[in-house]
PDB file of N, CA and C in Angstrom:
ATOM      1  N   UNK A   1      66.635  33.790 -62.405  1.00  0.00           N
ATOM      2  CA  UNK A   1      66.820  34.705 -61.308  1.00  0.00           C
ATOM      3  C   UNK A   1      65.515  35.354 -60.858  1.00  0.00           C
ATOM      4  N   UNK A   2      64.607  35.836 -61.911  1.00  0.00           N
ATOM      5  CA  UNK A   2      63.482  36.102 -61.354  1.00  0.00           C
ATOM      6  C   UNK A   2      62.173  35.286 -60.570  1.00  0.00           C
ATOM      7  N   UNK A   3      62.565  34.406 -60.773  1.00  0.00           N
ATOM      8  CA  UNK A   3      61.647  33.563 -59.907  1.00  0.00           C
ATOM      9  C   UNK A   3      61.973  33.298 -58.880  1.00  0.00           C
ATOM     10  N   UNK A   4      63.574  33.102 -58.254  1.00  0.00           N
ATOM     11  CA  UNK A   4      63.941  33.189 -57.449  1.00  0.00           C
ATOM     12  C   UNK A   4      63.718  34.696 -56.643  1.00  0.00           C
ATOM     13  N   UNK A   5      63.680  35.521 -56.714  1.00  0.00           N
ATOM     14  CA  UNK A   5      63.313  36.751 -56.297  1.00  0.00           C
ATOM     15  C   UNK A   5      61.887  37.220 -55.899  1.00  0.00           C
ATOM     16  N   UNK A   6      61.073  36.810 -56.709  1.00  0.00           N
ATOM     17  CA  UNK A   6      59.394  36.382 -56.888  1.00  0.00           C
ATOM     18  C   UNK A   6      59.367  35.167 -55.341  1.00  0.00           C
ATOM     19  N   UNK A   7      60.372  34.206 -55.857  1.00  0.00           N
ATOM     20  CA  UNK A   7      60.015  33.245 -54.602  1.00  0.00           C
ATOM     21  C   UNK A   7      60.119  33.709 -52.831  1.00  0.00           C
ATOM     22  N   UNK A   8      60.993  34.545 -52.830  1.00  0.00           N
ATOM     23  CA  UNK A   8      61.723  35.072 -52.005  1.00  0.00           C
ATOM     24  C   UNK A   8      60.789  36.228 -51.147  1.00  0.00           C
ATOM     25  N   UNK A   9      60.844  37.076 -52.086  1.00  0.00           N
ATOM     26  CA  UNK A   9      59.504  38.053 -51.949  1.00  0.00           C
ATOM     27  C   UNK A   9      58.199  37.344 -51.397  1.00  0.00           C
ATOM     28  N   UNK A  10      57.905  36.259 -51.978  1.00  0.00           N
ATOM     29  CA  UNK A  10      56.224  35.760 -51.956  1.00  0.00           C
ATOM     30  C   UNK A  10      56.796  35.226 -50.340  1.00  0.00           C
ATOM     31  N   UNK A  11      57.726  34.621 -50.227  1.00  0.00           N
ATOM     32  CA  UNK A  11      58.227  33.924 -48.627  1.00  0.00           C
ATOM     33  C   UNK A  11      57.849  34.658 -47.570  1.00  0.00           C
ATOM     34  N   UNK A  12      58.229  35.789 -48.092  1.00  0.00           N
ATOM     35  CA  UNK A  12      58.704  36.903 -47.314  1.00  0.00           C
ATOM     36  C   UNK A  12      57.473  37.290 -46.810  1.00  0.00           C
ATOM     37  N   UNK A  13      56.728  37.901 -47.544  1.00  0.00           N
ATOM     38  CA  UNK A  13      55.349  38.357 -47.550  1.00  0.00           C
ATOM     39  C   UNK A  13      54.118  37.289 -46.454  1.00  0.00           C
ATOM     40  N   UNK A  14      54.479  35.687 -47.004  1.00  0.00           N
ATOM     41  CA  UNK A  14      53.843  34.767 -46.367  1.00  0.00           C
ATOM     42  C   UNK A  14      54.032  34.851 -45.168  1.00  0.00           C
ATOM     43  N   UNK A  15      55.514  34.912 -44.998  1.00  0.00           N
ATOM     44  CA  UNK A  15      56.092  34.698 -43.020  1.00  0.00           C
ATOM     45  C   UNK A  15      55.829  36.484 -42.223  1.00  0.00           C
ATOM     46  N   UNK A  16      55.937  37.247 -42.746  1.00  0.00           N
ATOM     47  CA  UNK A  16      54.789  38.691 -42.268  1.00  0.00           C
ATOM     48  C   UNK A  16      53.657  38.642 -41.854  1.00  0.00           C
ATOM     49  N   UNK A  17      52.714  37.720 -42.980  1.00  0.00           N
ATOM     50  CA  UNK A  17      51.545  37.426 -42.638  1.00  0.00           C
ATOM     51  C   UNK A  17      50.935  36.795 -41.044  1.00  0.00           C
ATOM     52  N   UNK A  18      51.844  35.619 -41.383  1.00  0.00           N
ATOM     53  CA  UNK A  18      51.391  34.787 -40.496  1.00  0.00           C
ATOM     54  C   UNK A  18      51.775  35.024 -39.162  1.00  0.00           C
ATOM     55  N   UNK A  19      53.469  35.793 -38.964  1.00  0.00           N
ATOM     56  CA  UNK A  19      53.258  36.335 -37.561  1.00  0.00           C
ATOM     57  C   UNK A  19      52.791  37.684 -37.021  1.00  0.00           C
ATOM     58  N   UNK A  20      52.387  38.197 -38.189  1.00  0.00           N
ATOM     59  CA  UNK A  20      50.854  39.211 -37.615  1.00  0.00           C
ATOM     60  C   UNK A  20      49.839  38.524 -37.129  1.00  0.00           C
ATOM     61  N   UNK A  21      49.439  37.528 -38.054  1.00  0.00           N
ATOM     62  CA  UNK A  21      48.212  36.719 -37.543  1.00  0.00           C
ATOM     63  C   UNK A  21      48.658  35.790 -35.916  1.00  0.00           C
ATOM     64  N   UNK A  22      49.792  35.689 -35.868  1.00  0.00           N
ATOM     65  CA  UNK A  22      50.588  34.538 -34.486  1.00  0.00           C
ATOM     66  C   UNK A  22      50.447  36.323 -33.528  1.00  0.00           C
ATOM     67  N   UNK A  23      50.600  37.023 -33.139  1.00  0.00           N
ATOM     68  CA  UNK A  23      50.790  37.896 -32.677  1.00  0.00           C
ATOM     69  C   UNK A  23      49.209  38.133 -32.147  1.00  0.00           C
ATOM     70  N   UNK A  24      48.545  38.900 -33.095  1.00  0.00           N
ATOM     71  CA  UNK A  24      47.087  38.865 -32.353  1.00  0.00           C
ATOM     72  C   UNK A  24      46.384  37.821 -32.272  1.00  0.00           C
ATOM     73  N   UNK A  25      46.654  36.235 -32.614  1.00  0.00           N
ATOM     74  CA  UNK A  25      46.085  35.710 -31.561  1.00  0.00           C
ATOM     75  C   UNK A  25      46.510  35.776 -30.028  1.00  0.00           C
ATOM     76  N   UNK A  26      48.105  35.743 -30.239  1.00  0.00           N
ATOM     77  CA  UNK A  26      48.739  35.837 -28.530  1.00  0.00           C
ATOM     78  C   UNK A  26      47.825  36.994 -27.832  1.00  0.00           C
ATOM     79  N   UNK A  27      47.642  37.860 -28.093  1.00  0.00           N
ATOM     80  CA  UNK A  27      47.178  39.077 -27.658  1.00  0.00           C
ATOM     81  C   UNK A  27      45.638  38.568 -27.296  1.00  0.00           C
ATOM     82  N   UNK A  28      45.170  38.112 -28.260  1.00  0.00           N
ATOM     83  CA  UNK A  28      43.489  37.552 -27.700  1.00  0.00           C
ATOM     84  C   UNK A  28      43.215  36.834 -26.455  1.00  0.00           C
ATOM     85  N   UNK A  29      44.237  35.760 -26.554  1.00  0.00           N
ATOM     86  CA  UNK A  29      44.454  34.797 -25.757  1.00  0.00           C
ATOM     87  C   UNK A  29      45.180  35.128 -24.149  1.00  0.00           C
ATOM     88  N   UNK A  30      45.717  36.864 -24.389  1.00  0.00           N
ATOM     89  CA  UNK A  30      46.287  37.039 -22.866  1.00  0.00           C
ATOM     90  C   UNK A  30      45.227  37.986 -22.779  1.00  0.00           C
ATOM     91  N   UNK A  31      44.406  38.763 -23.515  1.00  0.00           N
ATOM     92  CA  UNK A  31      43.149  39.603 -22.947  1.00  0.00           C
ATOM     93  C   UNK A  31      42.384  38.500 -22.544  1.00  0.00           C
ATOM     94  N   UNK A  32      42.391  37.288 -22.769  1.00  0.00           N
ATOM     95  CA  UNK A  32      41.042  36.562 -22.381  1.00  0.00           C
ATOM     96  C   UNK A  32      41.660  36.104 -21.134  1.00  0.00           C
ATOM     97  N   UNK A  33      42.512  36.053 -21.065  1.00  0.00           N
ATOM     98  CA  UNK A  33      43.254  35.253 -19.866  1.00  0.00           C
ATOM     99  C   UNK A  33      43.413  36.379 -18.557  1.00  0.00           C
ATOM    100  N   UNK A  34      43.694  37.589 -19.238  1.00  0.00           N
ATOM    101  CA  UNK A  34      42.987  38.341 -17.816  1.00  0.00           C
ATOM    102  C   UNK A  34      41.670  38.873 -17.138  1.00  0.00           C
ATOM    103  N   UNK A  35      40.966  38.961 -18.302  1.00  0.00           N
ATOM    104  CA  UNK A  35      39.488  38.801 -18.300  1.00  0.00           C
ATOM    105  C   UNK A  35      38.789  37.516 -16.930  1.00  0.00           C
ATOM    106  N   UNK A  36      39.492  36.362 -17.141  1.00  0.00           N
ATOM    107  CA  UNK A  36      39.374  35.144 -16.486  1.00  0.00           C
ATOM    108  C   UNK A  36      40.269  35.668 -14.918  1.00  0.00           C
ATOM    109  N   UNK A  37      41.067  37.130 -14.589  1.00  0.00           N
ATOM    110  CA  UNK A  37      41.509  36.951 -13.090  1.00  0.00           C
ATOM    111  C   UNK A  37      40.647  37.434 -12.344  1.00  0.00           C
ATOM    112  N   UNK A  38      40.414  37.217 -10.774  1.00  0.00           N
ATOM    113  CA  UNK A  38      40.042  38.172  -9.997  1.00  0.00           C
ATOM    114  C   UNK A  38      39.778  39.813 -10.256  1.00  0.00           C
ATOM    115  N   UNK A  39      38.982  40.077 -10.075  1.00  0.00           N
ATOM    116  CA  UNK A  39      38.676  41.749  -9.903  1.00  0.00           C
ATOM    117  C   UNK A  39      39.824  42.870  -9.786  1.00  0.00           C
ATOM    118  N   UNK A  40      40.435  42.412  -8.642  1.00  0.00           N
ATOM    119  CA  UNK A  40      41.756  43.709  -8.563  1.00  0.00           C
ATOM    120  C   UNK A  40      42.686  42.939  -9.200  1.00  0.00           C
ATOM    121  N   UNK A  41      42.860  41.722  -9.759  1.00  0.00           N
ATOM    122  CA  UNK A  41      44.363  41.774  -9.915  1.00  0.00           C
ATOM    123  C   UNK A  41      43.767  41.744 -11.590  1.00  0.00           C
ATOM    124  N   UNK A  42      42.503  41.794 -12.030  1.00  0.00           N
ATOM    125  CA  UNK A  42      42.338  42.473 -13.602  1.00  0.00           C
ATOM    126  C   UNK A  42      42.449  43.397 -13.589  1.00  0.00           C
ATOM    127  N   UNK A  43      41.789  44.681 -12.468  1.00  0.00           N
ATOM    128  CA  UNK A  43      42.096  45.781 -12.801  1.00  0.00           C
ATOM    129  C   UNK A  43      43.511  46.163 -12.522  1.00  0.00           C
ATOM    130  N   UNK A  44      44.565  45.701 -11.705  1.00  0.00           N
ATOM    131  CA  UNK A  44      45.446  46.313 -11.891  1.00  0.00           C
ATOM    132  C   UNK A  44      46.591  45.814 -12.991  1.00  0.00           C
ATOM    133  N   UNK A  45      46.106  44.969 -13.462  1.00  0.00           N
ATOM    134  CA  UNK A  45      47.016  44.230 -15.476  1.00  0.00           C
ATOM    135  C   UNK A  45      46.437  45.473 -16.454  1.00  0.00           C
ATOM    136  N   UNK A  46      45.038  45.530 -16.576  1.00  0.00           N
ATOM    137  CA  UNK A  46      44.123  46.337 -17.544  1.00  0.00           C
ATOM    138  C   UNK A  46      45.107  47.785 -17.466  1.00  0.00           C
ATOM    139  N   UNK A  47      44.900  48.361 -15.740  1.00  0.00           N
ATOM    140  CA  UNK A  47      45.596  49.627 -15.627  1.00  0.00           C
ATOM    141  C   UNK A  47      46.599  49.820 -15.712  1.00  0.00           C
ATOM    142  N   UNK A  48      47.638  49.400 -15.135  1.00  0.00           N
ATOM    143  CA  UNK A  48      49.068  49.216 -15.540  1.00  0.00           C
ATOM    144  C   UNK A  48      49.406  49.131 -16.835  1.00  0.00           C
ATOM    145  N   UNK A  49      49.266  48.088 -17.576  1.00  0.00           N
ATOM    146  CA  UNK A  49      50.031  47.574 -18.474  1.00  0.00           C
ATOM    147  C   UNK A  49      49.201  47.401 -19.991  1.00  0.00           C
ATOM    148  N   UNK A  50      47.631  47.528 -19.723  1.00  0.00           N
ATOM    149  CA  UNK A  50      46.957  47.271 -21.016  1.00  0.00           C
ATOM    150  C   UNK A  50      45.879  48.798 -21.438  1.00  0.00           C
ATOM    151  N   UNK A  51      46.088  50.024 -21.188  1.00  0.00           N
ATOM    152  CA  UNK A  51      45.529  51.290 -21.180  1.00  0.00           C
ATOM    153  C   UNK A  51      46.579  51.690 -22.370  1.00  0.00           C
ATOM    154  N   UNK A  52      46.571  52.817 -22.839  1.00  0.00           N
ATOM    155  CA  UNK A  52      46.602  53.625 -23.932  1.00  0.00           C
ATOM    156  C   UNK A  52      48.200  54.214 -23.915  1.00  0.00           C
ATOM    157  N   UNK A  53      48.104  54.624 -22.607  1.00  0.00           N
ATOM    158  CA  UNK A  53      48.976  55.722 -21.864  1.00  0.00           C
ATOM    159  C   UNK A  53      49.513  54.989 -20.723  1.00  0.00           C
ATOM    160  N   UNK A  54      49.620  53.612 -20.812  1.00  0.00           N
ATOM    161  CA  UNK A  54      50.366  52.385 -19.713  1.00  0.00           C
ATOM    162  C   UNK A  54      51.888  52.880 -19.422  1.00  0.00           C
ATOM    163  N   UNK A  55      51.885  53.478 -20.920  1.00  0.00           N
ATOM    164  CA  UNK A  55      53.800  53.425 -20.827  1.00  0.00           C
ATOM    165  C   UNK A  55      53.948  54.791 -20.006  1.00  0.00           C
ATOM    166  N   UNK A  56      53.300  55.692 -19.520  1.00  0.00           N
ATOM    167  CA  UNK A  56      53.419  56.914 -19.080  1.00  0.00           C
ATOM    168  C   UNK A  56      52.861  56.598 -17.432  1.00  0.00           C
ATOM    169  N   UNK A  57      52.108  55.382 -17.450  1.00  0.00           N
ATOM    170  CA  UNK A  57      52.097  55.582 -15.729  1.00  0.00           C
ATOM    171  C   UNK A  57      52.691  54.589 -15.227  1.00  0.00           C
ATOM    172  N   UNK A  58      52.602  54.711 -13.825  1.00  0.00           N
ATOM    173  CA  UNK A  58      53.686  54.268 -13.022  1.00  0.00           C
ATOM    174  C   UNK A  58      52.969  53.468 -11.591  1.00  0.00           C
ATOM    175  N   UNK A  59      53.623  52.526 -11.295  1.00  0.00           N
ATOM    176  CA  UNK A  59      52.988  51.413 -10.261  1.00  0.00           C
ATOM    177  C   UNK A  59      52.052  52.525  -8.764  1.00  0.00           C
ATOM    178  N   UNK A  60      52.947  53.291  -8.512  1.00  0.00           N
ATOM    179  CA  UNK A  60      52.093  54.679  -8.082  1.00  0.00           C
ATOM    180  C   UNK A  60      50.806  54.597  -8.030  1.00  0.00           C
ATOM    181  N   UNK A  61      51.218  55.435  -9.549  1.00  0.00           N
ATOM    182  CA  UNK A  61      49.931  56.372  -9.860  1.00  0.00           C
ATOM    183  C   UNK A  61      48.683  54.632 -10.028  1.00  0.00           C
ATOM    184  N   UNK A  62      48.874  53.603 -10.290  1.00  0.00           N
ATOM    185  CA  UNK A  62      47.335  52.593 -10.226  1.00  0.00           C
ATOM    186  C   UNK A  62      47.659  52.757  -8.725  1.00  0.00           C
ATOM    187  N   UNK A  63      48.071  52.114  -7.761  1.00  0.00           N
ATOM    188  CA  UNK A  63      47.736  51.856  -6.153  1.00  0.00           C
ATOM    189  C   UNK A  63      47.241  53.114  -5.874  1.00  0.00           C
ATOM    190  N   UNK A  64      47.943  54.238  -6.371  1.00  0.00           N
ATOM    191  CA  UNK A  64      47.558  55.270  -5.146  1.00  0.00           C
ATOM    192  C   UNK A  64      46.035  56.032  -5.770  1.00  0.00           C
ATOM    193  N   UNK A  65      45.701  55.553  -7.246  1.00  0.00           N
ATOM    194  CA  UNK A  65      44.673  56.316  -7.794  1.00  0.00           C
ATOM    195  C   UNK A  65      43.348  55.518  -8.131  1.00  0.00           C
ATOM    196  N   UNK A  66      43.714  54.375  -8.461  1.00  0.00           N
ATOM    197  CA  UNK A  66      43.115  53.400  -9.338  1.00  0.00           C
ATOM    198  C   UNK A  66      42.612  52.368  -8.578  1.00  0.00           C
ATOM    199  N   UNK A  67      42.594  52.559  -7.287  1.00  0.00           N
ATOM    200  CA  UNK A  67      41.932  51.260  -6.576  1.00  0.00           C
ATOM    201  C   UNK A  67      40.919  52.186  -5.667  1.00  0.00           C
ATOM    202  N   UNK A  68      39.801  51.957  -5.568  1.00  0.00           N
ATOM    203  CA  UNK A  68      39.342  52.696  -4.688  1.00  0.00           C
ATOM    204  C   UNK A  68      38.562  51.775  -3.154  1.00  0.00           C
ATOM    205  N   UNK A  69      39.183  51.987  -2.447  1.00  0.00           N
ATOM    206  CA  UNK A  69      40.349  53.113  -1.478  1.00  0.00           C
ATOM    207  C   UNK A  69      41.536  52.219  -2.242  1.00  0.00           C
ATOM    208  N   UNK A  70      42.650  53.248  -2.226  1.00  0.00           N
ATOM    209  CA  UNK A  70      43.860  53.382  -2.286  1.00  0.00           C
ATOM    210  C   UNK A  70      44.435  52.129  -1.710  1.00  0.00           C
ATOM    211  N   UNK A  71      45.443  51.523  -2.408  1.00  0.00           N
ATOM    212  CA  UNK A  71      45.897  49.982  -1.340  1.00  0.00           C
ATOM    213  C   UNK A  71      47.256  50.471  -1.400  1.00  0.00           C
ATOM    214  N   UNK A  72      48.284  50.059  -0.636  1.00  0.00           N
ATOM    215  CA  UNK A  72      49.485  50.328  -0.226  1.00  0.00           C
ATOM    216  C   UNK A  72      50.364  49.161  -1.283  1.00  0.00           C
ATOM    217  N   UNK A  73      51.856  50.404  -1.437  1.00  0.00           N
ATOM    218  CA  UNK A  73      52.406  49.677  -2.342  1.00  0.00           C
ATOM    219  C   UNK A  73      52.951  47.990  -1.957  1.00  0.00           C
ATOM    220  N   UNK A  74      52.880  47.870  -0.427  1.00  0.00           N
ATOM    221  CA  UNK A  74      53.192  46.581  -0.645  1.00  0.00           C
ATOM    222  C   UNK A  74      51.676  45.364  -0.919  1.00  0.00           C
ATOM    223  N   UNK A  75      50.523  45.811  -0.584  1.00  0.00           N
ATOM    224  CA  UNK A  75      49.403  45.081  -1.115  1.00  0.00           C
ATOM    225  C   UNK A  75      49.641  44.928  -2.410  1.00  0.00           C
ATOM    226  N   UNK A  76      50.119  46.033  -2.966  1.00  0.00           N
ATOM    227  CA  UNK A  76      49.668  46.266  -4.657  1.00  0.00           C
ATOM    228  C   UNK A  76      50.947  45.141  -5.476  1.00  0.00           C
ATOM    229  N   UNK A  77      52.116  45.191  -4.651  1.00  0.00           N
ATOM    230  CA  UNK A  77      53.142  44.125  -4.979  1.00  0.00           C
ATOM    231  C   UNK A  77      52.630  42.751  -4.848  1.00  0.00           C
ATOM    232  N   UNK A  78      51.893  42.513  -3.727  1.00  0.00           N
ATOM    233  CA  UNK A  78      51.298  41.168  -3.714  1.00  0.00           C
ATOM    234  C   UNK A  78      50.637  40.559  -4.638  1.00  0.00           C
ATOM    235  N   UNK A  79      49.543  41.718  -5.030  1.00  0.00           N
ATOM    236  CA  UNK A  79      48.369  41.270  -5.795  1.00  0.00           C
ATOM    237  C   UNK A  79      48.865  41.149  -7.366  1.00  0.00           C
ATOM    238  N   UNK A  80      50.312  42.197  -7.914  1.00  0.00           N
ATOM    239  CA  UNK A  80      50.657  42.197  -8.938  1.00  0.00           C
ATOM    240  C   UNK A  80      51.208  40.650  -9.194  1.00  0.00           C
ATOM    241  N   UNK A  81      52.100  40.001  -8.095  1.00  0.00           N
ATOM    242  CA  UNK A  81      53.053  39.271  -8.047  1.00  0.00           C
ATOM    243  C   UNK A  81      51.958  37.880  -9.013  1.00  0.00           C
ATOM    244  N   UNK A  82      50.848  37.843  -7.486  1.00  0.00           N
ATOM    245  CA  UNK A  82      49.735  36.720  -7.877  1.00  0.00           C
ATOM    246  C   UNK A  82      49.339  36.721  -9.438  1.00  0.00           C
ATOM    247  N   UNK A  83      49.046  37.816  -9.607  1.00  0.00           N
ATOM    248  CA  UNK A  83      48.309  38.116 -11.026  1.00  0.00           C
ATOM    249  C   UNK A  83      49.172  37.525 -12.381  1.00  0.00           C
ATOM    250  N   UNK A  84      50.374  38.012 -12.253  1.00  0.00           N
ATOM    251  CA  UNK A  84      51.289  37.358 -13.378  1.00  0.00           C
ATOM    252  C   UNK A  84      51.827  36.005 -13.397  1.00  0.00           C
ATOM    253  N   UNK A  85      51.448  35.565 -11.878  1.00  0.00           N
ATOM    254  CA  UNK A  85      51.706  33.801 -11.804  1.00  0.00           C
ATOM    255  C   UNK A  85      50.379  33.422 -12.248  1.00  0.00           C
ATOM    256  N   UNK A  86      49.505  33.884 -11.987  1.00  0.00           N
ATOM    257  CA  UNK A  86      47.884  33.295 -12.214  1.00  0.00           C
ATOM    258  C   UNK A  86      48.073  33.348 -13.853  1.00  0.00           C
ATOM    259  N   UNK A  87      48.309  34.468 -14.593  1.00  0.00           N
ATOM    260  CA  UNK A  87      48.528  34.521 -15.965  1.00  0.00           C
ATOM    261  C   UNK A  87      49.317  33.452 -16.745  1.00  0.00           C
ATOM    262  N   UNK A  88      50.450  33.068 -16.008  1.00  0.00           N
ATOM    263  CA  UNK A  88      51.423  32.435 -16.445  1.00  0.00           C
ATOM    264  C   UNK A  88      50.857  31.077 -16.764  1.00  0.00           C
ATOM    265  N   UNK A  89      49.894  30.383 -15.442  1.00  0.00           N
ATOM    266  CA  UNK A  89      49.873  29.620 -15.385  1.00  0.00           C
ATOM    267  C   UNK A  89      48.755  29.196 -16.278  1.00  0.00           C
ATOM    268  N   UNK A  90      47.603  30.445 -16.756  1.00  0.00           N
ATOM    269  CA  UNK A  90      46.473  29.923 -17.608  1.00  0.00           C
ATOM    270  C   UNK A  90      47.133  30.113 -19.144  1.00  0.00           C
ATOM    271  N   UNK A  91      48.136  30.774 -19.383  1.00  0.00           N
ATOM    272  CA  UNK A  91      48.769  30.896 -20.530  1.00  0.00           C
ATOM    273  C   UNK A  91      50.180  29.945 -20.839  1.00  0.00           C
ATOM    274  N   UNK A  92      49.532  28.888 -19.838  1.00  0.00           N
ATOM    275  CA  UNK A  92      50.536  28.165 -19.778  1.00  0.00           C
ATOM    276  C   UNK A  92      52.413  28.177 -20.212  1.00  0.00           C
ATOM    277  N   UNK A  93      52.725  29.086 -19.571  1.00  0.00           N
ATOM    278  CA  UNK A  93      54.034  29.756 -20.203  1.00  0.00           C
ATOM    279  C   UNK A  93      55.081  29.825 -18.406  1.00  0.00           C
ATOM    280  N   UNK A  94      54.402  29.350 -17.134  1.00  0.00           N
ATOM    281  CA  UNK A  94      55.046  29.023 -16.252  1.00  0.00           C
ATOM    282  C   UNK A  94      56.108  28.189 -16.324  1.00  0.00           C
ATOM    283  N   UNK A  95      57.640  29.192 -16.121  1.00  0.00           N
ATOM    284  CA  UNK A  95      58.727  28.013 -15.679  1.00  0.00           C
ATOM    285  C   UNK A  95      58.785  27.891 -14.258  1.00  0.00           C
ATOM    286  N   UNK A  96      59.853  26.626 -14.320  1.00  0.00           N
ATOM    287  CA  UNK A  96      59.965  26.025 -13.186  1.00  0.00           C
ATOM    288  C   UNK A  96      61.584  26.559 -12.458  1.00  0.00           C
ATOM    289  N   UNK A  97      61.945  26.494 -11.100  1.00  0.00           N
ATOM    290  CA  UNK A  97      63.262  26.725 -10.806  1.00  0.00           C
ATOM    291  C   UNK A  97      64.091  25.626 -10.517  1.00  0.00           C
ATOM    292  N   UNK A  98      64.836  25.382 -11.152  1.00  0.00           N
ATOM    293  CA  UNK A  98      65.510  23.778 -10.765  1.00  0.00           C
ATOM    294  C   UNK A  98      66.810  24.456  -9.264  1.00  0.00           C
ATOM    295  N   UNK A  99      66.872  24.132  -8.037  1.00  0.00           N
ATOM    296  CA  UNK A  99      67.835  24.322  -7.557  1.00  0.00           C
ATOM    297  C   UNK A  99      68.587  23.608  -7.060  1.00  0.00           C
TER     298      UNK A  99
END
């Protein structure tokens, strides 16, 4: 029984490991991948969604603060829209729509 438990444990411990380690590579690999967009549509991934305090602001507060001059929320929809297809597509994780 104890080795079975030992085995179990050591499993356990192994598969933790490794998707900590699977995790920040994903994370490397989508900072590098926005690193690689256009100017505004990095800064508005970085500001939005990759800052400290992302979860506290709001599509707003980047268009109306964070671009200088100010771009209107439907520019800022455009450029968001592009940005996460551009992402998709270097993180190769783009689906397709079958209709």
């Amino acid at each position: 029984m104890r080795n079975e438990t030992s085995d179990q444990t050591a499993q356990i411990a192994l598969y933790n490991a490794e998707q900590q380690e699977k995790r920040k590579t994903f994370c490397d690999r989508v900072e590098r991948a926005v690193r690689r967009l256009p100017p505004m549509e990095r800064t508005l991934i970085e500001e939005r969604y990759m800052t400290a305090d992302s979860d506290y602001l709001t599509d707003h507060n980047v268009y109306a603060f964070k671009f200088n001059p100010p771009i209107s929320s439907t520019y800022y929809n455009k450029i968001r829209w592009k940005a996460f297809y551009k992402l998709a597509l270097i993180l190769n994780i783009a689906g397709t729509k079958d209709i």
